[in-house]
N, C-alpha and C. Protein backbone atom coordinates (compact mmCIF):
# COMPACT_ATOMS: atom_id res chain seq x y z
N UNK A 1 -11.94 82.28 130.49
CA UNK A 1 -12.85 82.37 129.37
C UNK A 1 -12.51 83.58 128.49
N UNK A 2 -12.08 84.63 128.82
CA UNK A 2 -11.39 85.80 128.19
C UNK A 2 -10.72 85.58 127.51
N UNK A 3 -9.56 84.61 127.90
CA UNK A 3 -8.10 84.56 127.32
C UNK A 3 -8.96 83.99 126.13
N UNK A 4 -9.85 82.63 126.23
CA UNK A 4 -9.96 81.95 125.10
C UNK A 4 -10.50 82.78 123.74
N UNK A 5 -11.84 84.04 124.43
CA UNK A 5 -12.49 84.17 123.52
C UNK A 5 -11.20 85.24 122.49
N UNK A 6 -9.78 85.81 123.49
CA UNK A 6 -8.94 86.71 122.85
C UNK A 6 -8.60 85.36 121.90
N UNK A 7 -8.08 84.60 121.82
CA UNK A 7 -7.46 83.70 121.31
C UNK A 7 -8.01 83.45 120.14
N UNK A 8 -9.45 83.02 119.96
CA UNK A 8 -10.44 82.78 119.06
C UNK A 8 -10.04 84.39 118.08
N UNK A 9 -10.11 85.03 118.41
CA UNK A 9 -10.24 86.33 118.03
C UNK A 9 -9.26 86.58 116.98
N UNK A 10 -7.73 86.36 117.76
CA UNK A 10 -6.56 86.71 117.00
C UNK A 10 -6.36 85.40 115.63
N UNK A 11 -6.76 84.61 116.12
CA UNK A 11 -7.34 83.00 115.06
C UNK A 11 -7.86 83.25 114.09
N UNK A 12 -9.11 84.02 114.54
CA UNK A 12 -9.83 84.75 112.93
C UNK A 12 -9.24 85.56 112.26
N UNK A 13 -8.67 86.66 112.72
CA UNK A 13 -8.28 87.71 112.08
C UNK A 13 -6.70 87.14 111.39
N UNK A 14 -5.93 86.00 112.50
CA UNK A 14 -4.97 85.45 111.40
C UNK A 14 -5.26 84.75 109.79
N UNK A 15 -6.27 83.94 109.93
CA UNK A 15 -7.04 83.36 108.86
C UNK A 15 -7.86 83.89 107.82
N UNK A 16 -8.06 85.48 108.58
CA UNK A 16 -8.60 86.62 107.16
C UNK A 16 -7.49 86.97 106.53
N UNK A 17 -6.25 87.13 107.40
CA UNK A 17 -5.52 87.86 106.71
C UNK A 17 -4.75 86.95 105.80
N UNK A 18 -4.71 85.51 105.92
CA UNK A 18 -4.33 84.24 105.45
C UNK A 18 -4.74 84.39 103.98
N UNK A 19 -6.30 83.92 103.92
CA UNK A 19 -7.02 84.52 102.49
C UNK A 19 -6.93 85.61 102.10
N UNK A 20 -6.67 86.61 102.68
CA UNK A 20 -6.34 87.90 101.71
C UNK A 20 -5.08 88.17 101.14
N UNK A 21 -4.09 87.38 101.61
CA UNK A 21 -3.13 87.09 101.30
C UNK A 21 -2.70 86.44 100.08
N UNK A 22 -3.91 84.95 100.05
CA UNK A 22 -3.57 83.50 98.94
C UNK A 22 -4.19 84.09 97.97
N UNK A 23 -5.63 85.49 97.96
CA UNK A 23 -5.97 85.80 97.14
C UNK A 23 -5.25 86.66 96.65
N UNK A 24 -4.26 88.03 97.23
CA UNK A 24 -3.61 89.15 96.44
C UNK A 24 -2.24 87.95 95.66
N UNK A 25 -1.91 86.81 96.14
CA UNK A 25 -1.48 85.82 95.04
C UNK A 25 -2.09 86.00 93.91
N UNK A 26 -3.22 85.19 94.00
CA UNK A 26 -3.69 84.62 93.08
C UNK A 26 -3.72 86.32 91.86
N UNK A 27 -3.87 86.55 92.59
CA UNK A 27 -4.56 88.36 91.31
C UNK A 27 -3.19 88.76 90.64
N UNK A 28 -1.99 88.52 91.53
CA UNK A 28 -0.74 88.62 90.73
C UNK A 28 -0.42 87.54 90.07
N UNK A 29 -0.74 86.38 90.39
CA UNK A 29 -0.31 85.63 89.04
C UNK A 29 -1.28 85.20 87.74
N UNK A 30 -2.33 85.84 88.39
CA UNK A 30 -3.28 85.87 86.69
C UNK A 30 -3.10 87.14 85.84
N UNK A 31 -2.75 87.57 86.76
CA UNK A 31 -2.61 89.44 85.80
C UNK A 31 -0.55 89.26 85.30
N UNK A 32 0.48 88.11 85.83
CA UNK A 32 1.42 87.94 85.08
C UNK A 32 1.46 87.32 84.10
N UNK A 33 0.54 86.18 84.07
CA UNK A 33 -0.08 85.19 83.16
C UNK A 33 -0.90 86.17 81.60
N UNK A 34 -1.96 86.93 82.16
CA UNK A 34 -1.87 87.48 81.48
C UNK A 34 -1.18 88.56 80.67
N UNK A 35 -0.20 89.20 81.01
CA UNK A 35 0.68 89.98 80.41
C UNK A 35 1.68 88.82 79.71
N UNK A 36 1.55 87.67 79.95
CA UNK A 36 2.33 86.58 79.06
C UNK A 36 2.11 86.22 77.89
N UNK A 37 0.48 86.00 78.09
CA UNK A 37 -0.46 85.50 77.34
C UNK A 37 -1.44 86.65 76.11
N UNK A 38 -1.37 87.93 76.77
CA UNK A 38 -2.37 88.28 76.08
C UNK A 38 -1.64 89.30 74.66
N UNK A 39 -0.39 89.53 75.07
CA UNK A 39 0.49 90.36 73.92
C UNK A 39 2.06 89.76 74.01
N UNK A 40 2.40 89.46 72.82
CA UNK A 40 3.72 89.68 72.45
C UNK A 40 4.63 90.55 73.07
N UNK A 41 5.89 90.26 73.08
CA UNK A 41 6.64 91.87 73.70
C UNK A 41 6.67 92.36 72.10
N UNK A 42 6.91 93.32 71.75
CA UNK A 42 7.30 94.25 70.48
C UNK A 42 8.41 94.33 70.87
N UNK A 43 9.23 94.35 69.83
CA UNK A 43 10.79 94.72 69.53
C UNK A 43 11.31 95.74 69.76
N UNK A 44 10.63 96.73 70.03
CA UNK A 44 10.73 98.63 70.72
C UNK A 44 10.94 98.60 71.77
N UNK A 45 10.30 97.27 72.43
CA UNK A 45 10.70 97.47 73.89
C UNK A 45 11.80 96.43 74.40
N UNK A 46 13.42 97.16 74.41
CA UNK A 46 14.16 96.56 74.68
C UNK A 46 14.21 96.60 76.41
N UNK A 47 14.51 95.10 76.90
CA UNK A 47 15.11 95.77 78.16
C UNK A 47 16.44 95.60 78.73
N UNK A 48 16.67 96.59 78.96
CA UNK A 48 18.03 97.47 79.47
C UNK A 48 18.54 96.67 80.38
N UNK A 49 20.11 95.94 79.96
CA UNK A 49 20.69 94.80 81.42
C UNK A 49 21.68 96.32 82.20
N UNK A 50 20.87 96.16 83.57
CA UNK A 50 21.98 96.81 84.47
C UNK A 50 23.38 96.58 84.63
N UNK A 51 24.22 97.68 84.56
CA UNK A 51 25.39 97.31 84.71
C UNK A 51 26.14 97.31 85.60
N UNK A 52 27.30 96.81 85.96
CA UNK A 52 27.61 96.62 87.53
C UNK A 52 27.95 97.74 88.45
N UNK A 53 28.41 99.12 87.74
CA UNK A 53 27.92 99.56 88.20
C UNK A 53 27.11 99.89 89.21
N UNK A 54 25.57 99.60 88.07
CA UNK A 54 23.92 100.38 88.95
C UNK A 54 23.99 98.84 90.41
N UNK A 55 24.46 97.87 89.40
CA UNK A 55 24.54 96.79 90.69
C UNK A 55 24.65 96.68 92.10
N UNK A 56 26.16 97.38 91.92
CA UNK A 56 26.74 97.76 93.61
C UNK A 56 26.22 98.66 93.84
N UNK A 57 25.90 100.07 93.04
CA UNK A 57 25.22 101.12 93.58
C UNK A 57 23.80 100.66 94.29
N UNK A 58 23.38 100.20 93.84
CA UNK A 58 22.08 99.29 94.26
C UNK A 58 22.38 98.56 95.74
N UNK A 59 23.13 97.60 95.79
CA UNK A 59 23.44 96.86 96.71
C UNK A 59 23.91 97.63 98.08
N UNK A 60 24.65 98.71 97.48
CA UNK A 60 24.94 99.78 98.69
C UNK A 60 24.03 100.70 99.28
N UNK A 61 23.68 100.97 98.64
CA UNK A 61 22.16 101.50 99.16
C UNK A 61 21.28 100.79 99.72
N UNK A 62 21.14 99.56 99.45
CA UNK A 62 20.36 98.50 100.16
C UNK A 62 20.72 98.53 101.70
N UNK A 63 22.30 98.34 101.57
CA UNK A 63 22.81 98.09 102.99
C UNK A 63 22.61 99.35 103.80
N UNK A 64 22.76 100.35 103.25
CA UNK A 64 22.50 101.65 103.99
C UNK A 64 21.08 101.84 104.39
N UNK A 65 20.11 101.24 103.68
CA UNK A 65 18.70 101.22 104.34
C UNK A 65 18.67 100.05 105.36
N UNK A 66 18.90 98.94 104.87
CA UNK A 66 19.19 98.21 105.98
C UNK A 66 19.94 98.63 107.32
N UNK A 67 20.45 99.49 107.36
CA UNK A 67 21.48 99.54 108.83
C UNK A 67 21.41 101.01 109.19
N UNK A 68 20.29 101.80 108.53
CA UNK A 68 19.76 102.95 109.05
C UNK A 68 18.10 102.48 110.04
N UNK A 69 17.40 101.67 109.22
CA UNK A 69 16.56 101.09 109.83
C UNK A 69 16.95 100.22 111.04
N UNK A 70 17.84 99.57 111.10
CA UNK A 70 18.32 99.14 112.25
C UNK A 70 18.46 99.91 113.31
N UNK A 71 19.05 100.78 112.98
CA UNK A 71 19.65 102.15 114.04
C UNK A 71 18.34 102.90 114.36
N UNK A 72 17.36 103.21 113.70
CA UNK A 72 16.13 103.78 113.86
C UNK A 72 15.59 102.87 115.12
N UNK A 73 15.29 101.94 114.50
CA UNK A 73 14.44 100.65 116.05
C UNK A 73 15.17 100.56 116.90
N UNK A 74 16.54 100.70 117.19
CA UNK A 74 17.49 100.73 118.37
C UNK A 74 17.29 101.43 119.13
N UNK A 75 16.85 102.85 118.23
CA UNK A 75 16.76 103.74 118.82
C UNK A 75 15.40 104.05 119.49
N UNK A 76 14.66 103.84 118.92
CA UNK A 76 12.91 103.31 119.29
C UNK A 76 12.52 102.39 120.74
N UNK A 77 13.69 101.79 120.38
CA UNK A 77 13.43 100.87 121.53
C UNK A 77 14.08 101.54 122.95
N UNK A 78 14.94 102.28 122.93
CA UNK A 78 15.86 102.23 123.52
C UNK A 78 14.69 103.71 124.71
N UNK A 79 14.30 104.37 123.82
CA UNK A 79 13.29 105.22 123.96
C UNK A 79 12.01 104.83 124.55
N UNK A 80 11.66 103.52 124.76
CA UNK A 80 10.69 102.58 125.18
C UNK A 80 9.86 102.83 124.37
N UNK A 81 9.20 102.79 122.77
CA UNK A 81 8.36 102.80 122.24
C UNK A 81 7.78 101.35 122.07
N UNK A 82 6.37 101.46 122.61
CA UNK A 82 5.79 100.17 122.99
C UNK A 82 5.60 99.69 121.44
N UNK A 83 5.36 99.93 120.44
CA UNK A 83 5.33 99.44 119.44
C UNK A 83 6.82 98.54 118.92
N UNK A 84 8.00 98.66 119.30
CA UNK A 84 9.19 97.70 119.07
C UNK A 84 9.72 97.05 120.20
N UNK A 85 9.65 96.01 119.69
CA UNK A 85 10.29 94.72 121.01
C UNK A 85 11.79 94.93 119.95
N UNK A 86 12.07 93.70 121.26
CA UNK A 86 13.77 93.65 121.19
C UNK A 86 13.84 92.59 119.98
N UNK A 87 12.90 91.63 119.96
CA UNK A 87 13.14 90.56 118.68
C UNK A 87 13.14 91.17 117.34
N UNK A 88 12.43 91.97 117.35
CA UNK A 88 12.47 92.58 116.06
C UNK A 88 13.73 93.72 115.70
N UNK A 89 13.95 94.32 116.70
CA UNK A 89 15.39 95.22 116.99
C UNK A 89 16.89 94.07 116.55
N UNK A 90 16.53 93.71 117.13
CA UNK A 90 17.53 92.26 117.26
C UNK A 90 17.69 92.19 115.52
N UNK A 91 16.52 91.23 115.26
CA UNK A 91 16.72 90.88 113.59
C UNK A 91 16.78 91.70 112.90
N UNK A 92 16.55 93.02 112.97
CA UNK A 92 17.03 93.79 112.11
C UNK A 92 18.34 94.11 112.08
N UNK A 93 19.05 94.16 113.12
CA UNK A 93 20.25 94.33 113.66
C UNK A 93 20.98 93.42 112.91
N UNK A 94 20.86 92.16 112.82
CA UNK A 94 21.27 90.62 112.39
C UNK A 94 21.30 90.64 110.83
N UNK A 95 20.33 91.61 110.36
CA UNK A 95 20.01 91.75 108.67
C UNK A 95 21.12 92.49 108.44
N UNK A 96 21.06 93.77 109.06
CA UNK A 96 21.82 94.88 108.47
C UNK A 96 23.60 94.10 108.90
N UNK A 97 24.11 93.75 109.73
CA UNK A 97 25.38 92.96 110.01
C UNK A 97 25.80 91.86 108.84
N UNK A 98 24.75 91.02 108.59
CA UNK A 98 24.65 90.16 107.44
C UNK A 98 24.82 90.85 106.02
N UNK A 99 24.20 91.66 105.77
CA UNK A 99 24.27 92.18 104.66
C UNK A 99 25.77 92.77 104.69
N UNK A 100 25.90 93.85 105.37
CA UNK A 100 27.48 94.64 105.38
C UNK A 100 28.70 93.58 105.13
N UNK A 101 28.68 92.44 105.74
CA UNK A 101 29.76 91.69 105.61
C UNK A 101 29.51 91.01 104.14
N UNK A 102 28.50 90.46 103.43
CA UNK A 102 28.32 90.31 101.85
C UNK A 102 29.05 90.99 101.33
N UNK A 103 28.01 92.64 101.51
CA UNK A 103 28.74 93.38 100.25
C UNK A 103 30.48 93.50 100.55
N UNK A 104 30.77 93.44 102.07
CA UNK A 104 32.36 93.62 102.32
C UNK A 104 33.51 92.41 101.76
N UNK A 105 33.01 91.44 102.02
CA UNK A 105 33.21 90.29 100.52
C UNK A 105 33.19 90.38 98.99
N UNK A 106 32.40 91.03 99.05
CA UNK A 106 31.97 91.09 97.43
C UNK A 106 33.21 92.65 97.09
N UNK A 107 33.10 93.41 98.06
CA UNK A 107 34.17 94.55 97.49
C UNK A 107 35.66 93.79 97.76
N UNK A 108 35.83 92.72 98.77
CA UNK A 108 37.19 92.09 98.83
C UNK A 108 37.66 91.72 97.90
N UNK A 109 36.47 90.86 97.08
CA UNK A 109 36.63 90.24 95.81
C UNK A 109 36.87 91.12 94.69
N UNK A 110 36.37 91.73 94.48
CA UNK A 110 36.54 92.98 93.73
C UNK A 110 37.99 93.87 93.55
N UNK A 111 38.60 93.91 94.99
CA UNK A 111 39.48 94.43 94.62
C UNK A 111 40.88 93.49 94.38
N UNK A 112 40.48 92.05 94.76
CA UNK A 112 41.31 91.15 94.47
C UNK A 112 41.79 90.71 92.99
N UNK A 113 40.50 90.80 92.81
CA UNK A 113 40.49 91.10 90.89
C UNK A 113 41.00 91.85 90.22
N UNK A 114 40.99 92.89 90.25
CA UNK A 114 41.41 94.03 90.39
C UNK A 114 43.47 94.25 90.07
N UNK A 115 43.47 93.66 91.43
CA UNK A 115 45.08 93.55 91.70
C UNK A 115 45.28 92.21 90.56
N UNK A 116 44.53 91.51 90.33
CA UNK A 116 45.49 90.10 89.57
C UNK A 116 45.28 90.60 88.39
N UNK A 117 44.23 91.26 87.71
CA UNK A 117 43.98 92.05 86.34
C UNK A 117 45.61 92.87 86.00
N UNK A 118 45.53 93.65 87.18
CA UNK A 118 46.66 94.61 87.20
C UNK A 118 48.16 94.23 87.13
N UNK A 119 48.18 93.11 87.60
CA UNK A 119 49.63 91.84 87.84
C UNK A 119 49.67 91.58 86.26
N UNK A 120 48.76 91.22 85.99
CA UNK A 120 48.94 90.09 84.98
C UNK A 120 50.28 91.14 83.92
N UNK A 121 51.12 90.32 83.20
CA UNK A 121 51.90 90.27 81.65
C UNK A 121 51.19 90.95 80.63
N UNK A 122 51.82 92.08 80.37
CA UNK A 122 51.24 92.48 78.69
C UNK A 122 51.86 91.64 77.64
């Protein structure tokens, strides 16, 4: 009878957090709607396309948070902090690996380009 009434318990509190959820939706897409709807953009406000550059700088930094946070919960865990299981150690682990090999593609490509730019005939 315990287990059930825990069960009931974690049920509700999944289903509050369900609606508080569909509602912080809803409040972001009436308040985007309205910034659609209620003014024009003005012509002053240009916006600025990132350049590739800020891109990769971006993307590298991503991966470096990604695979510092990894290393953090490894380390958490490894320490027995009851707050991190291994599934979550794990997938983070799986994120930050995933990601590194992207951007390590994306710099392959890069420098492949690079070299055929450089080949090419004046």
């Amino acid at each position: 009878m315990v287990q059930r009434a825990d069960i009931n318990n974690v049920l509700t509190e999944m289903r509050s957090l369900r609606s508080q959820m569909m509602q912080n939706q809803r409040m972001e897409n009436d308040l985007s709607v309205r910034g659609q709807v209620d003014g024009p953009a003005k012509p002053d406000q240009v916006q600025k396309t990132p350049g590739f550059g800020d891109m990769l700088s971006q993307a590298v930094d991503k991966v470096n948070d990604l695979q510092s946070t990894a290393g953090d919960m490894r380390t958490a865990y490894e320490r027995g902090d009851p707050d991190v299981d291994i599934t979550r150690v794990m997938v983070a682990s799986q994120k930050a690996s995933v990601s590194f090999e992207a951007l390590n593609q994306v710099r392959n490509r890069v420098v492949r380009a690079y070299e055929d730019i450089m080949n090419m005939p004046i």
